[in-house]
C-alpha atoms as a PDB file:
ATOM      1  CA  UNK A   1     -24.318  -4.930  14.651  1.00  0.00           C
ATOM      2  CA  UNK A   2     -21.707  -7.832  13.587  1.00  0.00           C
ATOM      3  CA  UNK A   3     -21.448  -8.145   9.702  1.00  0.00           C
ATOM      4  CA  UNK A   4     -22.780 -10.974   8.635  1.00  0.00           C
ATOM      5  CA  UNK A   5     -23.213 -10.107   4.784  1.00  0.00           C
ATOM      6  CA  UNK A   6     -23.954  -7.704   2.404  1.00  0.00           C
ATOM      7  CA  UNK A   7     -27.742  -7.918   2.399  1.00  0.00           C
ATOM      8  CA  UNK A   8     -27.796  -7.385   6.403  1.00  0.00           C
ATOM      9  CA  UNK A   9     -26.149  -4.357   5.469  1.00  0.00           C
ATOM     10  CA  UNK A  10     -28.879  -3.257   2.833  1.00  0.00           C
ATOM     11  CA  UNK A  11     -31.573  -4.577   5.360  1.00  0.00           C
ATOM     12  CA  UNK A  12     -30.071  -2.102   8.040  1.00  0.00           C
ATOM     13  CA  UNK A  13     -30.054   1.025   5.368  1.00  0.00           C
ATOM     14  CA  UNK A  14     -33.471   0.433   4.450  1.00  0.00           C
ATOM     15  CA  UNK A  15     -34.456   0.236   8.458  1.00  0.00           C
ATOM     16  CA  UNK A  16     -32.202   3.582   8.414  1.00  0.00           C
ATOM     17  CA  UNK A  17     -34.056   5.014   5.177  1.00  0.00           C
ATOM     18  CA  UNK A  18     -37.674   4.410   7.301  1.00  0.00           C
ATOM     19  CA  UNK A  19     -36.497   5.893  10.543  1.00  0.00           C
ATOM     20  CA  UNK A  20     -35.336   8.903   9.073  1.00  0.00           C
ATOM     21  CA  UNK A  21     -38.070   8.801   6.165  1.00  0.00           C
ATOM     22  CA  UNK A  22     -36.379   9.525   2.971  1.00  0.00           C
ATOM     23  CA  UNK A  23     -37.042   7.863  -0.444  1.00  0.00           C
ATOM     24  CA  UNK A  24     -35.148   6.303  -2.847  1.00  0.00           C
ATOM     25  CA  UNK A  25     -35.349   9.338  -5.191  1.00  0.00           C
ATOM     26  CA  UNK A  26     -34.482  11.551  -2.073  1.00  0.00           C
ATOM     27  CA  UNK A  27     -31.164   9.697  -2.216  1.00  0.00           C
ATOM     28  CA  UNK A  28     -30.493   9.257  -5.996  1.00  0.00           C
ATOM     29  CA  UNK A  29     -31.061  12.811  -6.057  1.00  0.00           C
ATOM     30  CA  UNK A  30     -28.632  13.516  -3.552  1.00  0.00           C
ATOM     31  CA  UNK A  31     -26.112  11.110  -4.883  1.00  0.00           C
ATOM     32  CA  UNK A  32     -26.541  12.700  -8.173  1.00  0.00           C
ATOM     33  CA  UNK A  33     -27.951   9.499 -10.065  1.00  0.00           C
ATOM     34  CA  UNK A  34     -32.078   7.912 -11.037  1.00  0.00           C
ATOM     35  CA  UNK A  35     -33.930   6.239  -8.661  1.00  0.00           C
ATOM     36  CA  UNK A  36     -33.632   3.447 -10.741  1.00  0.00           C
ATOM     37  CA  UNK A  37     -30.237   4.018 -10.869  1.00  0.00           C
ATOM     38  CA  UNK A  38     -30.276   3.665  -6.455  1.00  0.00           C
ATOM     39  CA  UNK A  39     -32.362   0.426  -7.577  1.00  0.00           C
ATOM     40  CA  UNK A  40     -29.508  -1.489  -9.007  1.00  0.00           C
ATOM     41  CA  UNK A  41     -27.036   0.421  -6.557  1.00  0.00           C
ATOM     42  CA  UNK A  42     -28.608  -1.682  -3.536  1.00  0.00           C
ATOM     43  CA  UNK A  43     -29.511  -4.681  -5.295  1.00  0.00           C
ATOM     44  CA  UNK A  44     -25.736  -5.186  -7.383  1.00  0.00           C
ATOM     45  CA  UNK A  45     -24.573  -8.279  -5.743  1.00  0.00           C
ATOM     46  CA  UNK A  46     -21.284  -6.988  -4.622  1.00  0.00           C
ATOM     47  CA  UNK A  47     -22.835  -3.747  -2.793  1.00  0.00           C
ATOM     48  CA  UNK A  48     -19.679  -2.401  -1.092  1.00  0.00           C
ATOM     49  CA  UNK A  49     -18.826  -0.619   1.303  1.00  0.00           C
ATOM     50  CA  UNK A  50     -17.414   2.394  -0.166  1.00  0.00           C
ATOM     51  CA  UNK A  51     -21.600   2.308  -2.086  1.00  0.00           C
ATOM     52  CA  UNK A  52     -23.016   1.773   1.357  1.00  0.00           C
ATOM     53  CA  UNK A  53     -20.828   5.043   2.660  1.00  0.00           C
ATOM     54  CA  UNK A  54     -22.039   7.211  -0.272  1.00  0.00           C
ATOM     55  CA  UNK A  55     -25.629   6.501   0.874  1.00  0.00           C
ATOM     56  CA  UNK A  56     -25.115   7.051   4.077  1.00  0.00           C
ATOM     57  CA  UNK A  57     -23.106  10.305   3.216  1.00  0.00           C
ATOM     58  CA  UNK A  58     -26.388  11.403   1.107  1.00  0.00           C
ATOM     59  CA  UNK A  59     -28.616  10.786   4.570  1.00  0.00           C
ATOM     60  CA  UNK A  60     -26.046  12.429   7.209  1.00  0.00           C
ATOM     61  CA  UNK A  61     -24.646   9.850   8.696  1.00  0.00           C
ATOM     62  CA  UNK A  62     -21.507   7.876   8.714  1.00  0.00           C
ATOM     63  CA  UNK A  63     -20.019   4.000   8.757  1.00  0.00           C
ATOM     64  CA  UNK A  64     -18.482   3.136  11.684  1.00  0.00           C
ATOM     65  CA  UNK A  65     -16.352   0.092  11.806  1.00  0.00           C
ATOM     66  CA  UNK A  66     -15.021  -1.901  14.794  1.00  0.00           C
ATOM     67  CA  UNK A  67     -13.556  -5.100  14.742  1.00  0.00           C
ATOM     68  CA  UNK A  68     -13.830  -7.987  17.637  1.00  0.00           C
ATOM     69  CA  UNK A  69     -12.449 -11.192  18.283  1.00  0.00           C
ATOM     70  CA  UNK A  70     -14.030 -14.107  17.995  1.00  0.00           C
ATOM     71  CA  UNK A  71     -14.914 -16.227  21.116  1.00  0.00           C
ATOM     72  CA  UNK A  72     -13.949 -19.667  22.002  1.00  0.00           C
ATOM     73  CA  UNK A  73     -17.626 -21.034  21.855  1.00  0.00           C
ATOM     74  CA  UNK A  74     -15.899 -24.435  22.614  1.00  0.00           C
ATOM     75  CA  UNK A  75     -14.959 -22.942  26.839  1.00  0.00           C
END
């Protein structure tokens, strides 16, 4: 996946979240807070990545980060 911005990100956890079919509230109870609490966790507008890896932490998996360069779309 190339990072476009944070909402791709939330739109790939909640793909995650179905595939592995855990709820919100399995999550906020794993991450120790409400499901409403989880709510405003994926909505805030500057989700991070360091939220995004606590998550993921809660569901067993893990961030993985690789960076490319760019290509000359101009060749």
């Amino acid at each position: 996946m190339i990072y476009n911005d944070t909402e791709q990100l939330i739109i790939e956890l909640k793909k995650l979240m179905l595939e592995k079919q855990i709820s919100q509230k399995q999550i906020a109870d794993r991450i120790g807070i409400t499901p409403q609490g989880f709510t405003k966790l994926i909505n805030k507008k500057n989700f991070s990545f360091n939220d995004l890896q606590k998550v993921l932490n809660a569901i067993d998996y893990s961030l993985e980060i690789n960076f490319i360069e760019n290509q000359d779309l101009s060749k």
